[in-house]
C-alpha atoms as a PDB file:
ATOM      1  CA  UNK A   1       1.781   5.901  41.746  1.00  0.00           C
ATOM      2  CA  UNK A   2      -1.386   6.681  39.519  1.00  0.00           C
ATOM      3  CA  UNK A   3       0.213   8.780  37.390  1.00  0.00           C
ATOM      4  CA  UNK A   4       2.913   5.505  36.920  1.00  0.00           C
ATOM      5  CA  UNK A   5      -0.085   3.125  36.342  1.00  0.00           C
ATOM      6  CA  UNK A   6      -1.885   4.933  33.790  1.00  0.00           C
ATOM      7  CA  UNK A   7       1.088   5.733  31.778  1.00  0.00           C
ATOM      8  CA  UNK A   8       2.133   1.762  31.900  1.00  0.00           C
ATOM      9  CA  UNK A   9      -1.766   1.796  30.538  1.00  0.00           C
ATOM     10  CA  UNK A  10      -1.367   4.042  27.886  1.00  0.00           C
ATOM     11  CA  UNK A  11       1.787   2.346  26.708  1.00  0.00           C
ATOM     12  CA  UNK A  12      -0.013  -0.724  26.651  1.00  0.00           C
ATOM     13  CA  UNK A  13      -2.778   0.438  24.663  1.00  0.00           C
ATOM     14  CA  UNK A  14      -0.668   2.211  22.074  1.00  0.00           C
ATOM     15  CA  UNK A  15       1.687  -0.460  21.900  1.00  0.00           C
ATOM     16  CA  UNK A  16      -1.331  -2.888  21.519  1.00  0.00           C
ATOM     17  CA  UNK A  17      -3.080  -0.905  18.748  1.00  0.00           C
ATOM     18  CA  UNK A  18       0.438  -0.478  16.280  1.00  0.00           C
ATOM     19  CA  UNK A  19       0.863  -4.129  16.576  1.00  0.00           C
ATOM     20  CA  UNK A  20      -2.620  -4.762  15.581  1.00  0.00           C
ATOM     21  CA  UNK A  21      -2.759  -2.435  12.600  1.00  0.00           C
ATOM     22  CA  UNK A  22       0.934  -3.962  11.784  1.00  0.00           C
ATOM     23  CA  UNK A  23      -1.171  -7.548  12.097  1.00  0.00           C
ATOM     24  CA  UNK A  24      -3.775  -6.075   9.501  1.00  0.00           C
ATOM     25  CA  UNK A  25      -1.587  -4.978   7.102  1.00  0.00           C
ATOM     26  CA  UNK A  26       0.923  -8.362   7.315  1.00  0.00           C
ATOM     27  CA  UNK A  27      -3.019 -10.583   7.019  1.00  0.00           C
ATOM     28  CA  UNK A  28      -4.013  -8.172   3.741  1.00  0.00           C
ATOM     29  CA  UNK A  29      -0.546  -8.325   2.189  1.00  0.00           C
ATOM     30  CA  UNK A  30      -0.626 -12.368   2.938  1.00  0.00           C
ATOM     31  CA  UNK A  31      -4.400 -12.439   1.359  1.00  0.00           C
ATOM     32  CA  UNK A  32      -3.232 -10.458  -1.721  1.00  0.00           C
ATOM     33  CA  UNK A  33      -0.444 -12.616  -2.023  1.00  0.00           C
ATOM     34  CA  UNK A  34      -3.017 -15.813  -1.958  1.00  0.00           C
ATOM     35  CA  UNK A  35      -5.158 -14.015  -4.769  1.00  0.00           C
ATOM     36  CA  UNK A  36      -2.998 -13.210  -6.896  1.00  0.00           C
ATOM     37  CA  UNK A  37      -1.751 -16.355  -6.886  1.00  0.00           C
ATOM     38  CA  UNK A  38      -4.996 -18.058  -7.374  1.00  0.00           C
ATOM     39  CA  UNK A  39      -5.521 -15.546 -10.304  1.00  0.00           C
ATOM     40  CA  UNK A  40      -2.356 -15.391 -12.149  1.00  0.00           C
ATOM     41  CA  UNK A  41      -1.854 -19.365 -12.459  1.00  0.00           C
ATOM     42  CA  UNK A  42       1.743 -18.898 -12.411  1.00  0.00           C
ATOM     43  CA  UNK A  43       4.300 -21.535 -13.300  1.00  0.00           C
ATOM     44  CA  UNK A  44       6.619 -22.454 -10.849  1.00  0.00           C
ATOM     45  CA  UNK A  45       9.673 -20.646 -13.082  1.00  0.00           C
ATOM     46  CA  UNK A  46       7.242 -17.940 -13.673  1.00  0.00           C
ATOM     47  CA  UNK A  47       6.790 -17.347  -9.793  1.00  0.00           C
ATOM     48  CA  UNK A  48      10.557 -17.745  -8.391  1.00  0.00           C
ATOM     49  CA  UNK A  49      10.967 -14.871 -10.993  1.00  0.00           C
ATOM     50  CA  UNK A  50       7.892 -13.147 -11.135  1.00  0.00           C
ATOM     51  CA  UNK A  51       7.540 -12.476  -7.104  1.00  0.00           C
ATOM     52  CA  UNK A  52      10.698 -11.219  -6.633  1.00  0.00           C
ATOM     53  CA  UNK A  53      10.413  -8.603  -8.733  1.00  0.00           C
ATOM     54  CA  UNK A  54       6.608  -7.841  -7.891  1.00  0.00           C
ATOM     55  CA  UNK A  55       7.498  -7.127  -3.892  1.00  0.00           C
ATOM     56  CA  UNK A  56      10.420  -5.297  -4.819  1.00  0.00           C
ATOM     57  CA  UNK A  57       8.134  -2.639  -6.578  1.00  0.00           C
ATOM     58  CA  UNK A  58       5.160  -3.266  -4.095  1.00  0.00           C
ATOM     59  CA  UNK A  59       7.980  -2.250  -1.268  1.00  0.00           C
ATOM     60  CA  UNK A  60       8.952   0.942  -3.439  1.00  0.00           C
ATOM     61  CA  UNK A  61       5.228   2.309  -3.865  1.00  0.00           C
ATOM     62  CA  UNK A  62       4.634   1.514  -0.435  1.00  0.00           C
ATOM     63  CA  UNK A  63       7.606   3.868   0.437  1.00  0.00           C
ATOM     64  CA  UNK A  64       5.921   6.612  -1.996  1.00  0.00           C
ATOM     65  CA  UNK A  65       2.748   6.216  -0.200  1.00  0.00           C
ATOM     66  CA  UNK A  66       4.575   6.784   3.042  1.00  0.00           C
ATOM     67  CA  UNK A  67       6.256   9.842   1.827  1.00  0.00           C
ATOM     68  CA  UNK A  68       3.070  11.219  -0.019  1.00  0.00           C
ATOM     69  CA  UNK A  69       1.013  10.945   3.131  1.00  0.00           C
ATOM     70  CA  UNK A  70       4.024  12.320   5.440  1.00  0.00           C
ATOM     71  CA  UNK A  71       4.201  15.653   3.091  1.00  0.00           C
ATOM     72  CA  UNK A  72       0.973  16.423   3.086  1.00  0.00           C
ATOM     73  CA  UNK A  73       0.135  15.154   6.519  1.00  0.00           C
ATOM     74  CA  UNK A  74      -1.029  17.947   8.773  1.00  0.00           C
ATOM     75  CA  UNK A  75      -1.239  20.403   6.021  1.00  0.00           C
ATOM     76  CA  UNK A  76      -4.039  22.993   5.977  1.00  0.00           C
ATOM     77  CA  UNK A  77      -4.564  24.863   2.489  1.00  0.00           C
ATOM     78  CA  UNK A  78      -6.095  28.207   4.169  1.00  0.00           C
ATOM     79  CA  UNK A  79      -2.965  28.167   6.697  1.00  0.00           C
ATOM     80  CA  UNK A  80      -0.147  27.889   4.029  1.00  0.00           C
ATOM     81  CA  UNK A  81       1.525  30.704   2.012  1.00  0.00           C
ATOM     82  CA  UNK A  82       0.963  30.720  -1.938  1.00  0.00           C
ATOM     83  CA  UNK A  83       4.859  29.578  -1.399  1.00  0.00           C
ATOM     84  CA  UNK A  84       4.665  26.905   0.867  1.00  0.00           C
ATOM     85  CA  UNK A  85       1.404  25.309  -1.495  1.00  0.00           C
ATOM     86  CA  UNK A  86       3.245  25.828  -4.548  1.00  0.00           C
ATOM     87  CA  UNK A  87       6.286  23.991  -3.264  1.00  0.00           C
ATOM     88  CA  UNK A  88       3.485  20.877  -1.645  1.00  0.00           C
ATOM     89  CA  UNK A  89       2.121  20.515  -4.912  1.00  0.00           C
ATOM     90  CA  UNK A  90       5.404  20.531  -7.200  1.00  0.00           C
ATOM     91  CA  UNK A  91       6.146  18.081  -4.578  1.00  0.00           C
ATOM     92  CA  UNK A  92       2.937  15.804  -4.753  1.00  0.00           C
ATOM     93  CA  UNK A  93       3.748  15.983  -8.670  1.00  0.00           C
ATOM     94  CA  UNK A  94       7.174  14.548  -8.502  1.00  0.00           C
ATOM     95  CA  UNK A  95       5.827  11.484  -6.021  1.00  0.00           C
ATOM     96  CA  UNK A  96       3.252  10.749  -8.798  1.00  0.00           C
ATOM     97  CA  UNK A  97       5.557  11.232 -11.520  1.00  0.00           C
ATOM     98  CA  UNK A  98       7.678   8.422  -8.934  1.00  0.00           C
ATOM     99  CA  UNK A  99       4.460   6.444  -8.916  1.00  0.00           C
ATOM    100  CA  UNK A 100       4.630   6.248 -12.585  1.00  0.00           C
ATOM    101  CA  UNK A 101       7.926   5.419 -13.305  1.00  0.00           C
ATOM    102  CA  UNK A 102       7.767   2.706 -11.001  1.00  0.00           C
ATOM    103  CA  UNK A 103       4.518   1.004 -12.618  1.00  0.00           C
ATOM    104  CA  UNK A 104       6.576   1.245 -16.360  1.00  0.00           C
ATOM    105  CA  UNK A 105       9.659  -0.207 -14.163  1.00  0.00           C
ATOM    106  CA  UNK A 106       7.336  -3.063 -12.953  1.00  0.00           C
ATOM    107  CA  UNK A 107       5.533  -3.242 -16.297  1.00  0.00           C
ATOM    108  CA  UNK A 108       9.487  -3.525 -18.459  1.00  0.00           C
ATOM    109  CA  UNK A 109      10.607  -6.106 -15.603  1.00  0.00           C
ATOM    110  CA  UNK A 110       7.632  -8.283 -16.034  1.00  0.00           C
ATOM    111  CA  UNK A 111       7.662  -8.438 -19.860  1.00  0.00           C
ATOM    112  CA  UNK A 112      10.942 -10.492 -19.210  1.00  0.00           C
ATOM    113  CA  UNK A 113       9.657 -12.960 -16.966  1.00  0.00           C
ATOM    114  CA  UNK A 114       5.277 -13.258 -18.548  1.00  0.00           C
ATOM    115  CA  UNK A 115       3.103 -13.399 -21.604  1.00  0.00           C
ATOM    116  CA  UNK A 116       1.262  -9.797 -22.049  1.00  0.00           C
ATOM    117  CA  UNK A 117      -1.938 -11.904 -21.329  1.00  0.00           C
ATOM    118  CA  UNK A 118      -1.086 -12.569 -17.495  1.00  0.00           C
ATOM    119  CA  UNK A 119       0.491  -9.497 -16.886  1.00  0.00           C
ATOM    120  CA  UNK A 120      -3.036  -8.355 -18.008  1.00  0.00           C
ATOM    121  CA  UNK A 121      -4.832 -10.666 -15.794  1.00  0.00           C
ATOM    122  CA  UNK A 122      -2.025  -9.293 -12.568  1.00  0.00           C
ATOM    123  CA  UNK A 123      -3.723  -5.763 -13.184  1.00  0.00           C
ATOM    124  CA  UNK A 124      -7.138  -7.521 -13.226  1.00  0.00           C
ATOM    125  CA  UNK A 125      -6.115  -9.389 -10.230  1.00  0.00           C
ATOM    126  CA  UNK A 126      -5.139  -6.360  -8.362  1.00  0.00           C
ATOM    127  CA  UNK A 127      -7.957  -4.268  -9.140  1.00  0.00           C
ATOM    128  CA  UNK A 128     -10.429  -7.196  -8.042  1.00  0.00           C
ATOM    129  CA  UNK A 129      -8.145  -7.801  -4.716  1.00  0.00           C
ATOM    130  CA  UNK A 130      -8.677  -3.736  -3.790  1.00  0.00           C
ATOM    131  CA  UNK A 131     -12.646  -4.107  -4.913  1.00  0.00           C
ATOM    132  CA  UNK A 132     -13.008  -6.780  -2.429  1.00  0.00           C
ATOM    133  CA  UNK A 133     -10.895  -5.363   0.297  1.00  0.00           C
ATOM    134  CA  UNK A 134     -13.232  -1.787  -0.121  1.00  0.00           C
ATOM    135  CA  UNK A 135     -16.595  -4.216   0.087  1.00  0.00           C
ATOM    136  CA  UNK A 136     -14.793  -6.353   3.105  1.00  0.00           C
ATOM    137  CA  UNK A 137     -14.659  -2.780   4.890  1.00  0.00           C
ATOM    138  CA  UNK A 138     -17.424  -1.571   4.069  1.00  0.00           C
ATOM    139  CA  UNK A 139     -19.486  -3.987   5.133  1.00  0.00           C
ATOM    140  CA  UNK A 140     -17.239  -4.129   8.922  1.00  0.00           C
ATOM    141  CA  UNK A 141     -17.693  -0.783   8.866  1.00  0.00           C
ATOM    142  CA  UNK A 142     -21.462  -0.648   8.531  1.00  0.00           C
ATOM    143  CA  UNK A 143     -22.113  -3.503  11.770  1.00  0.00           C
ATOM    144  CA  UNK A 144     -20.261  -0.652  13.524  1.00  0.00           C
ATOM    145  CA  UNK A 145     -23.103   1.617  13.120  1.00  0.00           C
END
């Protein structure tokens, strides 16, 4: 009966902690959403094109950072053959050489639908969107302590 309890527990717990870090990500991706739009001062032909296109290569990266972090996950340098690192690292090469692609892909797509100048102010936007995400969690992270 305990041992029935405490896994019902344990489920709960887990099953409580993915949906809260699934929560997290879904509120960041909803305040990046809200900032860049605040930022880019899109037009309202500019945006039924412009967002489209934008999650469709947010959703692609996201999948690179999934597989990046998956390959390497786990991995101890001093425990692998010269092989087995060779063959991580001509891996980790081809998922940045991905990485790239993708931000010319987004970058040739976007040239259609903006001027330069607010595809400019979109990597602006981002970079200022990360910066204050980083302080946000830093400064969480230092009431912890």
């Amino acid at each position: 009966m305990n041992k029935t309890i405490i896994t019902i527990l344990v489920t709960l717990f887990v099953s409580a902690s993915v949906f809260a870090q699934r929560l997290d990500k879904e509120k960041i991706k909803t305040l990046k959403i809200a900032h860049l739009t605040e930022k880019l001062d899109l037009t309202e032909s500019e945006a039924q094109k412009f967002w489209p296109v934008y999650n469709a290569i947010e959703d692609e990266k996201s999948k690179l950072r999934i597989k990046s972090t998956n390959i390497r996950k786990d991995k101890i340098a001093d425990k692998l053959s010269e092989k087995e690192a060779k063959s991580l690292l001509l891996e980790m090469e081809k998922i940045e050489k991905e990485k790239v692609q993708l931000q010319s892909k987004l970058l040739n797509q976007l040239l259609e639908i903006l001027p330069a100048k607010k595809i400019l102010k979109l990597y602006q936007a981002e970079r200022s969107f990360k910066h204050k995400i980083f302080e946000e969690y830093k400064k969480r992270h230092s009431k912890e302590k």
